[in-house]
C-alpha atoms as a PDB file:
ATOM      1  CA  UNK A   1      71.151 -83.546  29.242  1.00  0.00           C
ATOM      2  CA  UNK A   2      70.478 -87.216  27.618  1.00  0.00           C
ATOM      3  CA  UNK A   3      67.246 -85.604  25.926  1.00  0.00           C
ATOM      4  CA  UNK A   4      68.951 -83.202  24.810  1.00  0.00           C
ATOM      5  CA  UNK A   5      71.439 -85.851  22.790  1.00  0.00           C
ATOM      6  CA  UNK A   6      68.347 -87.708  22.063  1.00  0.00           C
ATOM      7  CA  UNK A   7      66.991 -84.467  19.850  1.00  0.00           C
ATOM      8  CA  UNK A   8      70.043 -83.591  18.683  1.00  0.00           C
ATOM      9  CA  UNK A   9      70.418 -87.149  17.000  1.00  0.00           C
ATOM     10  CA  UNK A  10      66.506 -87.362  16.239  1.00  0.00           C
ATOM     11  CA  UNK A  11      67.163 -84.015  14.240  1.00  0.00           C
ATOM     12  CA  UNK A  12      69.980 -85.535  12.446  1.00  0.00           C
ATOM     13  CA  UNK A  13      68.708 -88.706  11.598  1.00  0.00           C
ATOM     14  CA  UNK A  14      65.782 -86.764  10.111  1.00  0.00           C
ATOM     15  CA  UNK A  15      67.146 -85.028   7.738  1.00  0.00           C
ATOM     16  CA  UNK A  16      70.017 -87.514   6.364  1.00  0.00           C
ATOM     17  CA  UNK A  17      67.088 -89.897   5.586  1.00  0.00           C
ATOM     18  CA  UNK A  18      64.433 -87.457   4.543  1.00  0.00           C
ATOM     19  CA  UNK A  19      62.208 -88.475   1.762  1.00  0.00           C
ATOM     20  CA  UNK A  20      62.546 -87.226  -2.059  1.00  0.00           C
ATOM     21  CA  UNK A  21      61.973 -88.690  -5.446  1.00  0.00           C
ATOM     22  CA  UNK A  22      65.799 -88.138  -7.187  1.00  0.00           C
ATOM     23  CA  UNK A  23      64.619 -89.963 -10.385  1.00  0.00           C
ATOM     24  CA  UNK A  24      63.122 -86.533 -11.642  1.00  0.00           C
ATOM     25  CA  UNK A  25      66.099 -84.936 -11.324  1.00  0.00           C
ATOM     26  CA  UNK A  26      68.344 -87.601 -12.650  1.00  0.00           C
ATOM     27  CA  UNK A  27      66.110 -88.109 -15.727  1.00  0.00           C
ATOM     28  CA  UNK A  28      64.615 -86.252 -18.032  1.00  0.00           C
ATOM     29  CA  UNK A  29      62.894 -87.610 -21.668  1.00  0.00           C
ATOM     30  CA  UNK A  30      63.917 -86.978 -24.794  1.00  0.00           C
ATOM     31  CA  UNK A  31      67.233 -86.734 -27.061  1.00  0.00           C
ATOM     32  CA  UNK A  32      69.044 -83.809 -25.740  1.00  0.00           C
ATOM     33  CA  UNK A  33      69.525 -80.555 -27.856  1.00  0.00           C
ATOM     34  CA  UNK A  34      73.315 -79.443 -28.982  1.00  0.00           C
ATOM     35  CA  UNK A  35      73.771 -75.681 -27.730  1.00  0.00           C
ATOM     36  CA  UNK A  36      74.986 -73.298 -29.413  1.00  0.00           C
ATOM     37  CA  UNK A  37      78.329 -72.956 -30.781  1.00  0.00           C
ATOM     38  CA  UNK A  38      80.934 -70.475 -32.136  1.00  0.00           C
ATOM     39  CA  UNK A  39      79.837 -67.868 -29.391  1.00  0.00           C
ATOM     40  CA  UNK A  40      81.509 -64.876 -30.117  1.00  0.00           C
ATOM     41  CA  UNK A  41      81.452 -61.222 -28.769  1.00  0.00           C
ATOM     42  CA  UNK A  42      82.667 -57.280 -29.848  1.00  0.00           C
ATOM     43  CA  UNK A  43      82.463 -54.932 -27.611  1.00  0.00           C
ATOM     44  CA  UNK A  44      81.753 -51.360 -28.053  1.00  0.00           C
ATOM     45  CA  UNK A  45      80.656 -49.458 -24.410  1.00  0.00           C
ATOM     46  CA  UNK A  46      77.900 -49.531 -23.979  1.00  0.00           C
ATOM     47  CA  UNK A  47      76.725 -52.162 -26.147  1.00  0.00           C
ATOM     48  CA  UNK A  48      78.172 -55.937 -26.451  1.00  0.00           C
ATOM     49  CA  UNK A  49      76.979 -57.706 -29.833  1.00  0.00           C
ATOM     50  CA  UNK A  50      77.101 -61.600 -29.516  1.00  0.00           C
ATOM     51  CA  UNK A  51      76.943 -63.585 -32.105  1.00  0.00           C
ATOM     52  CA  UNK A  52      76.594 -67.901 -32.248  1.00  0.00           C
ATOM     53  CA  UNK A  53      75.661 -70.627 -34.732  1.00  0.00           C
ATOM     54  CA  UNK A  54      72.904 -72.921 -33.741  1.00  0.00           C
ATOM     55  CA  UNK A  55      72.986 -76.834 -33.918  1.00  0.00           C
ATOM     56  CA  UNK A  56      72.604 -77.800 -37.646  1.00  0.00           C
ATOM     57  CA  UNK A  57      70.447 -80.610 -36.403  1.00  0.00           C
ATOM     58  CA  UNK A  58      67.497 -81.342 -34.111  1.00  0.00           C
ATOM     59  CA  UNK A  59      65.422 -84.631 -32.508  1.00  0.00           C
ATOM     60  CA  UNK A  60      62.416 -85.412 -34.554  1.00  0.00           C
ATOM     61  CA  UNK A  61      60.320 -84.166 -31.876  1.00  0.00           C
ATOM     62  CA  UNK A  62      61.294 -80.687 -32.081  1.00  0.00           C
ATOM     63  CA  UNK A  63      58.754 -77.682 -33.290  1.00  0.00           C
ATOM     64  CA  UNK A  64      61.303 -75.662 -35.339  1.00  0.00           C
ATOM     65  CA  UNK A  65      61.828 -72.655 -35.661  1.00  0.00           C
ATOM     66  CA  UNK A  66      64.289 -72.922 -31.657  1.00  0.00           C
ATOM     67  CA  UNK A  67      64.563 -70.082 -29.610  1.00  0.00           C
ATOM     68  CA  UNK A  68      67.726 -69.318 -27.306  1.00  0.00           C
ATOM     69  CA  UNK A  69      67.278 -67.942 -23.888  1.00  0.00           C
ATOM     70  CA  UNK A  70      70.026 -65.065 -22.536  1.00  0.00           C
ATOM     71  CA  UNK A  71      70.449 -65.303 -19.031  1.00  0.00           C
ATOM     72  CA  UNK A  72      72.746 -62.239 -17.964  1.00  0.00           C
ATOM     73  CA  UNK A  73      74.233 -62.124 -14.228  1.00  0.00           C
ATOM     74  CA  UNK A  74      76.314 -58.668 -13.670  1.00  0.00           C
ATOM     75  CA  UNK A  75      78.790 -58.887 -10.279  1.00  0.00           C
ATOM     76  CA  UNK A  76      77.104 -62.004  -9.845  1.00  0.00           C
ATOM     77  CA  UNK A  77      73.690 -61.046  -9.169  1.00  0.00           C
ATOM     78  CA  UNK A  78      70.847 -61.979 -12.059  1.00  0.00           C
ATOM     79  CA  UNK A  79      69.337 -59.118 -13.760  1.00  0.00           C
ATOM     80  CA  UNK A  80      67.833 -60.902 -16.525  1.00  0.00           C
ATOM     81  CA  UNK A  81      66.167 -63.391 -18.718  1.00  0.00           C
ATOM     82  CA  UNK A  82      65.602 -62.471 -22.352  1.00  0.00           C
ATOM     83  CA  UNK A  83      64.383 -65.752 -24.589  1.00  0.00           C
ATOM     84  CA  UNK A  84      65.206 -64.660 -28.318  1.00  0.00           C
ATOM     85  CA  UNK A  85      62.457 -66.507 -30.601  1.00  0.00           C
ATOM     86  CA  UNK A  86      62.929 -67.471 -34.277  1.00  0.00           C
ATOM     87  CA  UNK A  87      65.903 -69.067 -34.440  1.00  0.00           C
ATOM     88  CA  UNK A  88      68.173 -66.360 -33.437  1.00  0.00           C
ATOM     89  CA  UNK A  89      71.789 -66.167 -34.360  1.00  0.00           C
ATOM     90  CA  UNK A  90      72.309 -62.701 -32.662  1.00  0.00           C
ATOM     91  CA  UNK A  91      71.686 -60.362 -29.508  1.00  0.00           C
ATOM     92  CA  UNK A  92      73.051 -56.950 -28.742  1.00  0.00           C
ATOM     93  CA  UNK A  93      72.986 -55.952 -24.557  1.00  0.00           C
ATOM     94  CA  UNK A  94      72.923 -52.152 -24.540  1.00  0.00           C
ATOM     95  CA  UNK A  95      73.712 -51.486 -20.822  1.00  0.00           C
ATOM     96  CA  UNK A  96      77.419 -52.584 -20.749  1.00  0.00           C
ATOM     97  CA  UNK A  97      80.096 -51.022 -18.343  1.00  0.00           C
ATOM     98  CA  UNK A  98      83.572 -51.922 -18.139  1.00  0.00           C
ATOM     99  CA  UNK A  99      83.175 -50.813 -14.146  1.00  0.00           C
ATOM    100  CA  UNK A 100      81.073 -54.474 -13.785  1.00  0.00           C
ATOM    101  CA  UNK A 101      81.557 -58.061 -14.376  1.00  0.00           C
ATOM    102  CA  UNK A 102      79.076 -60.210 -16.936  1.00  0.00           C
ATOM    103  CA  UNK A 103      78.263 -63.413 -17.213  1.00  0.00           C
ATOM    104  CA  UNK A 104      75.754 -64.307 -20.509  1.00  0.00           C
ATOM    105  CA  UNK A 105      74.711 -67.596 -20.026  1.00  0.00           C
ATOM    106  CA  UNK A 106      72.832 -68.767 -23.637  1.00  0.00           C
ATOM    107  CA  UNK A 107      70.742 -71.894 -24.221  1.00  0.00           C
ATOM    108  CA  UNK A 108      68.956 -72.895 -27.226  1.00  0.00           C
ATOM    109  CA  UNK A 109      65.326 -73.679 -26.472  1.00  0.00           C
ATOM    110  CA  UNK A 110      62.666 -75.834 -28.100  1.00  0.00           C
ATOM    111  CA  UNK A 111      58.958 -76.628 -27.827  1.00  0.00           C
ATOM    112  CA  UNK A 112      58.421 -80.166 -28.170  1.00  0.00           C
ATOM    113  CA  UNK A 113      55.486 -82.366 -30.003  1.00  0.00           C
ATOM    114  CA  UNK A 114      53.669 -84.154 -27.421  1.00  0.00           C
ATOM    115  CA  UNK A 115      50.839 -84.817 -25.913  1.00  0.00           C
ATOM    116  CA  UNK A 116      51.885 -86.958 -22.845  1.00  0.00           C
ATOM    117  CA  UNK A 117      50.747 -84.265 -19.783  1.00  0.00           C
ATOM    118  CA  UNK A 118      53.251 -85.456 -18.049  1.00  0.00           C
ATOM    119  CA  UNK A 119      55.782 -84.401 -20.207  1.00  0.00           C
ATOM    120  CA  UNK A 120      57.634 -81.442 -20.654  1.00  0.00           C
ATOM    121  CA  UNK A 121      56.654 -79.293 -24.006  1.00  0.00           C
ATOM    122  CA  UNK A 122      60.123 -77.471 -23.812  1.00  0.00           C
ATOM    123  CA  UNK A 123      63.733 -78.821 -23.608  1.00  0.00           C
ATOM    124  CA  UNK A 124      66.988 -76.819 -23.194  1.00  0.00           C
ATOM    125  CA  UNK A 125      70.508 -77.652 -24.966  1.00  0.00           C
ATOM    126  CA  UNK A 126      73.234 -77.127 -21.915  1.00  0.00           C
ATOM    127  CA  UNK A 127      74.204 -73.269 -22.006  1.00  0.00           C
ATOM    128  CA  UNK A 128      77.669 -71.577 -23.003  1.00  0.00           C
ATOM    129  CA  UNK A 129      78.919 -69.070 -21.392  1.00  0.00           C
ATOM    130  CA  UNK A 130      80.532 -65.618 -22.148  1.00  0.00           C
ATOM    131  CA  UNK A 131      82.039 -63.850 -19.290  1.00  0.00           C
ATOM    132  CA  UNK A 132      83.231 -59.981 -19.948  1.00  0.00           C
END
């Protein structure tokens, strides 16, 4: 029975003090990118036509033109990731039904001027969301 204890707080131990490198998650390079704005929607079954502005303003390390990247979930499952390239103010989804929830998650998305390897040639804004 005590080596059974023993495991049981080996186990534990183990993996509240497991190794991992958080400063990659907790920082990232770079001045971040405004998302879009204005979002706006019509809807007309079975299409949806969405419409945004995007930032007025960029880093100086940003290849223009930006691309935004439609993520769409329907009854919370994801069915999709579109990216939208040229600058892109609008997107039309043509499979619509009232019967289901959406969520359109969109993010504006930029290639970035370096050549550091170990740094990232794309940066995202932080995503709005549309939920029908």
């Amino acid at each position: 029975m005590k080596k059974y204890y023993l495991l049981i707080l080996f186990i534990i131990a183990a993996s509240l003090t497991g190794c991992y490198d958080r400063e990659i998650l907790d920082s990232k390079e770079g001045e971040s990118i405004d998302p879009v704005s204005n979002l706006s929607f019509t809807t007309t079954e079975p299409e949806v036509v969405f419409t945004w502005n995007l930032p007025s303003g960029y880093p100086a390390d940003i290849i223009q033109p930006v691309s935004v990247v439609v993520t769409i979930y329907r009854d919370d499952v994801k069915i999709s990731t579109i990216t939208l390239a040229d600058a892109p103010t609008t997107y039309t989804y043509t499979a619509y039904s009232s019967a289901n929830t959406y969520r359109f998650i969109f993010k504006v998305r930029a290639e970035v001027d370096t050549d550091d390897p170990n740094m990232s040639s794309l940066r995202y804004s932080s995503g709005k969301v549309a939920v029908l």
